[in-house]
C-alpha atoms as a PDB file:
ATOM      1  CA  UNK A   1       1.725 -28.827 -82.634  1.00  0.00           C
ATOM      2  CA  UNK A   2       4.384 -27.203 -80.716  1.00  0.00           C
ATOM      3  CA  UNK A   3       2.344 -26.407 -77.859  1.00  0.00           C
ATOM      4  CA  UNK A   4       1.334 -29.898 -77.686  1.00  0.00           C
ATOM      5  CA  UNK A   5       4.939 -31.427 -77.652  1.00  0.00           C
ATOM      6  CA  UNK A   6       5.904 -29.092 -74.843  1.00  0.00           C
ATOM      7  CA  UNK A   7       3.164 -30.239 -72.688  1.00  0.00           C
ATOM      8  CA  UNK A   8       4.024 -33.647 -73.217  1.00  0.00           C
ATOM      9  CA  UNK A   9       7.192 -33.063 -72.379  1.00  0.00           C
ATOM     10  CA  UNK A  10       6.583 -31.488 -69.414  1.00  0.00           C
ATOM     11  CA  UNK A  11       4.078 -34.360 -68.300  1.00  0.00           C
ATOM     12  CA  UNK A  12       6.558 -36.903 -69.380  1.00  0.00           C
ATOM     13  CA  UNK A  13       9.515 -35.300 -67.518  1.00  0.00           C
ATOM     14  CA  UNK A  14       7.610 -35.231 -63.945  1.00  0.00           C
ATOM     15  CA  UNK A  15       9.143 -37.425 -61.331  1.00  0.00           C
ATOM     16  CA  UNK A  16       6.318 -39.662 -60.960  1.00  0.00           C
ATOM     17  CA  UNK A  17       5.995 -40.453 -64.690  1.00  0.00           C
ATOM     18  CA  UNK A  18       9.792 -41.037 -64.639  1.00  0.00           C
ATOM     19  CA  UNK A  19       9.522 -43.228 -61.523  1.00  0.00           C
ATOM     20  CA  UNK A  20       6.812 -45.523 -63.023  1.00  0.00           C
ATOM     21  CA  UNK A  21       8.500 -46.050 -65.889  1.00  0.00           C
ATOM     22  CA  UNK A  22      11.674 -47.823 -63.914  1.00  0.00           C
ATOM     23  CA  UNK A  23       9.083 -49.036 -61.298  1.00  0.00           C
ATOM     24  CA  UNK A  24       7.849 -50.570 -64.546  1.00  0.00           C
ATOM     25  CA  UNK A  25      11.133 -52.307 -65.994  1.00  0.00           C
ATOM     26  CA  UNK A  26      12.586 -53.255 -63.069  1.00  0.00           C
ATOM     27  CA  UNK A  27       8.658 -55.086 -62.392  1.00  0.00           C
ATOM     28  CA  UNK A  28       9.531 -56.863 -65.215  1.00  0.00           C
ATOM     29  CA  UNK A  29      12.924 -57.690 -64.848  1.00  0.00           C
ATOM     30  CA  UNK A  30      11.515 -59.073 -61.472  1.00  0.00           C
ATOM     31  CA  UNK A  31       8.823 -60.803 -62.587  1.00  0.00           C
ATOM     32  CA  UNK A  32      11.454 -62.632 -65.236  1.00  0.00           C
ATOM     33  CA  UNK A  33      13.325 -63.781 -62.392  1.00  0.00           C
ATOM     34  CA  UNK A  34      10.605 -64.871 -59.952  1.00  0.00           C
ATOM     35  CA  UNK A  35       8.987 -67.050 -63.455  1.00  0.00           C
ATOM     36  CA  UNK A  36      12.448 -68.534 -63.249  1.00  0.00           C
ATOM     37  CA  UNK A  37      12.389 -69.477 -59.528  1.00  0.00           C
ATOM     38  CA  UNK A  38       9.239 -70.906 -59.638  1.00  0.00           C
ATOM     39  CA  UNK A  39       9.515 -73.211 -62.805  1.00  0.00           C
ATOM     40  CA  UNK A  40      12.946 -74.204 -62.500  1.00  0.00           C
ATOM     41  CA  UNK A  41      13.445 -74.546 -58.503  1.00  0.00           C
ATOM     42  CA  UNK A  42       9.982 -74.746 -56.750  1.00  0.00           C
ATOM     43  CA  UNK A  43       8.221 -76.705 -59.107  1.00  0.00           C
ATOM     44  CA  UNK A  44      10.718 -79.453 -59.642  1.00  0.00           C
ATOM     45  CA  UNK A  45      11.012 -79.644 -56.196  1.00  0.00           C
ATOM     46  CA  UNK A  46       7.478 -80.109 -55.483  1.00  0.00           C
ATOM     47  CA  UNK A  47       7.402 -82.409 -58.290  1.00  0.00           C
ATOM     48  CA  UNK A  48      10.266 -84.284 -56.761  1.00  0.00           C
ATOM     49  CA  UNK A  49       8.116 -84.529 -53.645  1.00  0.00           C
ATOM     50  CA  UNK A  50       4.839 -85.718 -55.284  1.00  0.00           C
ATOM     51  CA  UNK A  51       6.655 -88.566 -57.124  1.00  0.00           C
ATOM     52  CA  UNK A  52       8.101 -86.754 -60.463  1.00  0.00           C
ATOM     53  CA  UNK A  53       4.957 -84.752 -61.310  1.00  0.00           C
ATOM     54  CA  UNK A  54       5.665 -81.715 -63.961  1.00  0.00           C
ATOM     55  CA  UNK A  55       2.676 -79.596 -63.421  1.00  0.00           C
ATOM     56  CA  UNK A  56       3.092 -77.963 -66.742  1.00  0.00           C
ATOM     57  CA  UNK A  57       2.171 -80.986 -68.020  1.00  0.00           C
ATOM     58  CA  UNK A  58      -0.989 -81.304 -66.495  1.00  0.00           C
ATOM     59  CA  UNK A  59      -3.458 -81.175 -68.896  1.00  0.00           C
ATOM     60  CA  UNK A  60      -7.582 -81.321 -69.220  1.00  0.00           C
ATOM     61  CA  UNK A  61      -8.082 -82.562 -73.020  1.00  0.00           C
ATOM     62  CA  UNK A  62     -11.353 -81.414 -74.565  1.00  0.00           C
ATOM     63  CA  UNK A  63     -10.558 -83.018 -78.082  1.00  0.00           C
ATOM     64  CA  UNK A  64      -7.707 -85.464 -79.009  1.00  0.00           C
ATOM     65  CA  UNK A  65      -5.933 -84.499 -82.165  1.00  0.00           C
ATOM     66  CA  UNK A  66      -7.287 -85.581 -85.396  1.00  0.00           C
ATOM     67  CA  UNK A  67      -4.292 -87.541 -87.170  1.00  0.00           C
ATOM     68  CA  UNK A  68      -3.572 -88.988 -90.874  1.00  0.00           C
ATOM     69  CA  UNK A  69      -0.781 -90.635 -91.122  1.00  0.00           C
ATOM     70  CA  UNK A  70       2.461 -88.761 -89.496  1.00  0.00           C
ATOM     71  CA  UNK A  71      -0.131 -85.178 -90.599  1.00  0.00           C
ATOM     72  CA  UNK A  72      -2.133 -83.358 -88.368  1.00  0.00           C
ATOM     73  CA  UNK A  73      -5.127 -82.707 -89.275  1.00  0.00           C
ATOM     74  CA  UNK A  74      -7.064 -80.772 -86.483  1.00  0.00           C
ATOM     75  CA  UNK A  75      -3.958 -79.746 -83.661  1.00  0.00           C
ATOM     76  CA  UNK A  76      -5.729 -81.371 -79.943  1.00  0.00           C
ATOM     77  CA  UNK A  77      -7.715 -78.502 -77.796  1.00  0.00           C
ATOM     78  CA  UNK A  78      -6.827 -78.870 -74.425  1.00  0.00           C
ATOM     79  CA  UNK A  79      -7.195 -76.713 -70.643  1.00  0.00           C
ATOM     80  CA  UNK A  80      -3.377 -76.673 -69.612  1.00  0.00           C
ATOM     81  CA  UNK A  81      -4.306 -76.417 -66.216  1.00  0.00           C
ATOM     82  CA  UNK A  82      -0.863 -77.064 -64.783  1.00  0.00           C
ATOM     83  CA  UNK A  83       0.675 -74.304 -66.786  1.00  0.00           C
ATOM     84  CA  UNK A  84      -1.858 -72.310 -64.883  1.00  0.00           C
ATOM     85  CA  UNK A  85      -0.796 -73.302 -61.518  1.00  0.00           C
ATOM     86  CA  UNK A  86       2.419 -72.332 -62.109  1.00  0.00           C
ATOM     87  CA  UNK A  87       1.332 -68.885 -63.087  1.00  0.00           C
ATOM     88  CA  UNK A  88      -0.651 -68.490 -59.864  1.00  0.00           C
ATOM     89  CA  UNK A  89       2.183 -69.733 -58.406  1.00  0.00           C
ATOM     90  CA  UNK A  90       4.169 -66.554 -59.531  1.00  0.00           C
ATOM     91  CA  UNK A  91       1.594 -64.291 -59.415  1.00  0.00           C
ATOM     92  CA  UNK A  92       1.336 -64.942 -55.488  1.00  0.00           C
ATOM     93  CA  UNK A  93       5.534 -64.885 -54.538  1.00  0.00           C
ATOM     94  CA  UNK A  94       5.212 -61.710 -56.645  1.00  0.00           C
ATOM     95  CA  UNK A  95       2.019 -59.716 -54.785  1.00  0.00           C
ATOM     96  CA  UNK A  96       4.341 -61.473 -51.296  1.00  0.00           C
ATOM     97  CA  UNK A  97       7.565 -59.847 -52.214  1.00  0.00           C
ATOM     98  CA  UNK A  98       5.523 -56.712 -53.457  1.00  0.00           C
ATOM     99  CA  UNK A  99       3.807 -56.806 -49.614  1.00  0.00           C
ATOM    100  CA  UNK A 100       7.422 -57.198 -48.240  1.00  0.00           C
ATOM    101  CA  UNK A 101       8.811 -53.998 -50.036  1.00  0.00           C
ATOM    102  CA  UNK A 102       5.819 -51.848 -49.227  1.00  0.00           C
ATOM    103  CA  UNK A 103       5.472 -53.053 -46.096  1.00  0.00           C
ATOM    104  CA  UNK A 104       9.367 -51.606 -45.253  1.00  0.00           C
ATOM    105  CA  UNK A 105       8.834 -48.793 -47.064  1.00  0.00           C
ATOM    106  CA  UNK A 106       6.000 -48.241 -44.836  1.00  0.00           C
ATOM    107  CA  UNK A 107       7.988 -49.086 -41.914  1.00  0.00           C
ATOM    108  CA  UNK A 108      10.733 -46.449 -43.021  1.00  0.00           C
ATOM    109  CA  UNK A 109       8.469 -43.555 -43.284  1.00  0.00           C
ATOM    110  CA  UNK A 110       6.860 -43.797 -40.209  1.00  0.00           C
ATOM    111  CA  UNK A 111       7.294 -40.848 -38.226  1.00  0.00           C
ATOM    112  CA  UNK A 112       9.426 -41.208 -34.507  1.00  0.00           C
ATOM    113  CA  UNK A 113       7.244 -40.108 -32.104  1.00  0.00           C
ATOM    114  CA  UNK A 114       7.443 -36.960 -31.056  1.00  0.00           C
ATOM    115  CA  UNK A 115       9.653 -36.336 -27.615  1.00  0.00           C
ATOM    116  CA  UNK A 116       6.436 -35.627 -24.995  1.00  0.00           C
ATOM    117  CA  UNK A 117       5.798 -32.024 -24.163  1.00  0.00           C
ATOM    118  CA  UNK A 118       7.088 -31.184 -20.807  1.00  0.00           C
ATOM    119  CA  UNK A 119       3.755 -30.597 -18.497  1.00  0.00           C
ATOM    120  CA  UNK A 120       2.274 -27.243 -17.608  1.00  0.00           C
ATOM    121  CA  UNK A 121       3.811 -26.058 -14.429  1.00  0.00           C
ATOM    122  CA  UNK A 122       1.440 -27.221 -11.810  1.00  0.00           C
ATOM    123  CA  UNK A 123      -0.509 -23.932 -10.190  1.00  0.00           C
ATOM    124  CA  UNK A 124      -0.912 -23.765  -6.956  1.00  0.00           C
ATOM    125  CA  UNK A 125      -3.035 -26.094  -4.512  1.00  0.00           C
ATOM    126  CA  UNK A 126      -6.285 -25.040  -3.127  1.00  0.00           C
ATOM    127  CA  UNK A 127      -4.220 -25.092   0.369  1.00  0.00           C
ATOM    128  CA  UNK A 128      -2.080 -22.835  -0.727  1.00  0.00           C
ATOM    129  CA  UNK A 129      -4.442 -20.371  -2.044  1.00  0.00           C
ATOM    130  CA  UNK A 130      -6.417 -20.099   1.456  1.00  0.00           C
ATOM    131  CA  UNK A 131      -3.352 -20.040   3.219  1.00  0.00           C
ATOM    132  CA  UNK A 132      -2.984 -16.719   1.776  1.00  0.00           C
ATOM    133  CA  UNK A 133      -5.517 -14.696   2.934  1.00  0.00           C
END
Protein backbone atom coordinates (compact mmCIF):
# COMPACT_ATOMS: atom_id res chain seq x y z
CA UNK A 1 0.00 0.00 0.00
CA UNK A 2 2.89 2.18 0.53
CA UNK A 3 4.24 1.81 -2.78
CA UNK A 4 1.01 2.76 -4.14
CA UNK A 5 0.60 6.09 -2.12
CA UNK A 6 4.05 7.17 -3.22
CA UNK A 7 3.24 6.82 -6.78
CA UNK A 8 0.26 8.72 -6.41
CA UNK A 9 1.92 11.19 -4.92
CA UNK A 10 4.37 11.56 -7.27
CA UNK A 11 1.68 11.62 -10.19
CA UNK A 12 -0.36 14.02 -8.22
CA UNK A 13 2.56 16.40 -7.46
CA UNK A 14 3.61 16.83 -11.35
CA UNK A 15 3.16 20.29 -12.70
CA UNK A 16 0.64 19.44 -15.16
CA UNK A 17 -1.67 17.64 -12.70
CA UNK A 18 -1.20 20.69 -10.41
CA UNK A 19 -1.89 23.10 -13.29
CA UNK A 20 -5.21 21.40 -14.28
CA UNK A 21 -6.42 21.39 -11.14
CA UNK A 22 -6.35 25.52 -10.90
CA UNK A 23 -6.99 25.54 -14.72
CA UNK A 24 -9.99 23.66 -13.33
CA UNK A 25 -11.27 26.09 -10.44
CA UNK A 26 -10.52 29.09 -11.86
CA UNK A 27 -12.84 27.42 -15.19
CA UNK A 28 -15.34 27.40 -12.81
CA UNK A 29 -15.05 30.43 -11.06
CA UNK A 30 -15.22 31.78 -14.73
CA UNK A 31 -17.88 30.04 -15.90
CA UNK A 32 -19.91 31.41 -12.54
CA UNK A 33 -19.26 34.76 -13.67
CA UNK A 34 -19.90 34.54 -17.43
CA UNK A 35 -23.66 32.55 -16.20
CA UNK A 36 -23.99 35.84 -14.39
CA UNK A 37 -23.30 38.15 -17.38
CA UNK A 38 -25.39 36.45 -19.55
CA UNK A 39 -28.65 36.07 -17.39
CA UNK A 40 -28.52 39.17 -15.59
CA UNK A 41 -27.04 41.75 -18.33
CA UNK A 42 -27.37 40.23 -21.89
CA UNK A 43 -30.50 38.62 -21.58
CA UNK A 44 -32.49 41.41 -20.05
CA UNK A 45 -31.16 43.49 -22.48
CA UNK A 46 -32.17 41.50 -25.35
CA UNK A 47 -35.36 41.05 -23.68
CA UNK A 48 -35.64 44.77 -23.31
CA UNK A 49 -35.12 44.92 -27.07
CA UNK A 50 -37.67 42.24 -28.13
CA UNK A 51 -40.46 43.90 -26.07
CA UNK A 52 -39.88 42.41 -22.33
CA UNK A 53 -39.28 38.78 -23.37
CA UNK A 54 -37.54 36.54 -20.41
CA UNK A 55 -36.22 33.69 -22.37
CA UNK A 56 -36.06 31.53 -19.34
CA UNK A 57 -39.47 31.58 -19.48
CA UNK A 58 -39.92 30.22 -22.70
CA UNK A 59 -41.43 27.13 -22.45
CA UNK A 60 -42.74 24.03 -24.87
CA UNK A 61 -45.52 22.27 -22.54
CA UNK A 62 -45.98 18.58 -23.28
CA UNK A 63 -48.64 18.07 -20.40
CA UNK A 64 -50.43 20.78 -18.30
CA UNK A 65 -50.44 20.00 -14.63
CA UNK A 66 -53.07 17.84 -13.25
CA UNK A 67 -54.75 19.99 -10.34
CA UNK A 68 -57.36 19.26 -7.34
CA UNK A 69 -58.20 21.91 -5.65
CA UNK A 70 -55.06 24.25 -4.49
CA UNK A 71 -53.04 20.17 -4.71
CA UNK A 72 -51.04 19.04 -7.36
CA UNK A 73 -51.61 16.10 -8.48
CA UNK A 74 -49.25 15.25 -11.49
CA UNK A 75 -46.40 18.50 -11.45
CA UNK A 76 -46.74 19.87 -15.64
CA UNK A 77 -43.85 18.23 -18.04
CA UNK A 78 -42.55 20.78 -20.06
CA UNK A 79 -39.20 21.48 -22.77
CA UNK A 80 -37.76 24.77 -21.10
CA UNK A 81 -36.37 25.73 -24.20
CA UNK A 82 -35.47 29.26 -23.18
CA UNK A 83 -33.49 28.09 -20.23
CA UNK A 84 -31.61 26.33 -22.94
CA UNK A 85 -30.82 29.29 -24.96
CA UNK A 86 -29.39 30.87 -22.30
CA UNK A 87 -27.06 28.01 -21.68
CA UNK A 88 -25.89 28.06 -25.30
CA UNK A 89 -25.65 31.43 -24.79
CA UNK A 90 -22.83 30.85 -22.14
CA UNK A 91 -21.46 28.01 -23.49
CA UNK A 92 -20.47 30.14 -26.71
CA UNK A 93 -18.96 33.66 -24.73
CA UNK A 94 -17.14 30.89 -22.82
CA UNK A 95 -15.44 28.63 -25.92
CA UNK A 96 -14.94 32.91 -27.35
CA UNK A 97 -13.08 34.04 -24.33
CA UNK A 98 -11.37 30.49 -24.17
CA UNK A 99 -10.30 31.27 -28.17
CA UNK A 100 -9.16 34.78 -26.96
CA UNK A 101 -6.75 33.41 -24.18
CA UNK A 102 -5.30 30.67 -26.34
CA UNK A 103 -5.15 32.59 -29.11
CA UNK A 104 -2.54 35.19 -27.01
CA UNK A 105 -0.97 32.59 -25.52
CA UNK A 106 -0.28 31.43 -28.91
CA UNK A 107 0.69 34.77 -29.98
CA UNK A 108 3.24 34.99 -26.95
CA UNK A 109 5.08 31.89 -27.71
CA UNK A 110 5.73 32.42 -31.08
CA UNK A 111 9.24 32.42 -31.80
CA UNK A 112 11.00 36.05 -33.29
CA UNK A 113 12.40 35.20 -36.30
CA UNK A 114 15.64 34.46 -36.43
CA UNK A 115 18.17 37.55 -37.49
CA UNK A 116 19.05 36.25 -41.40
CA UNK A 117 22.38 34.58 -41.82
CA UNK A 118 24.83 36.86 -43.37
CA UNK A 119 25.45 35.37 -47.14
CA UNK A 120 28.38 33.23 -48.19
CA UNK A 121 31.12 35.44 -49.39
CA UNK A 122 30.58 35.60 -53.07
CA UNK A 123 33.63 33.53 -54.97
CA UNK A 124 35.01 34.83 -57.63
CA UNK A 125 33.44 35.61 -61.21
CA UNK A 126 34.11 33.48 -64.15
CA UNK A 127 36.03 36.81 -65.47
CA UNK A 128 38.10 36.77 -62.90
CA UNK A 129 39.11 33.25 -63.00
CA UNK A 130 40.29 33.50 -66.84
CA UNK A 131 41.85 36.61 -66.20
CA UNK A 132 44.25 34.62 -64.32
CA UNK A 133 45.85 32.46 -66.47
Amino acid sequence: MGKFMQEFKEFAMKGNVMDMAVGVVIGGAFGKIVSSLVSDIIMPLIGAITGGLNFTDWKWVIREAVMEGETVVKPELCMTWGNFLQVVFDFIIIAFSIFLVIKGINKLKREEPKPEEPAAPAGPTQEELLAEK
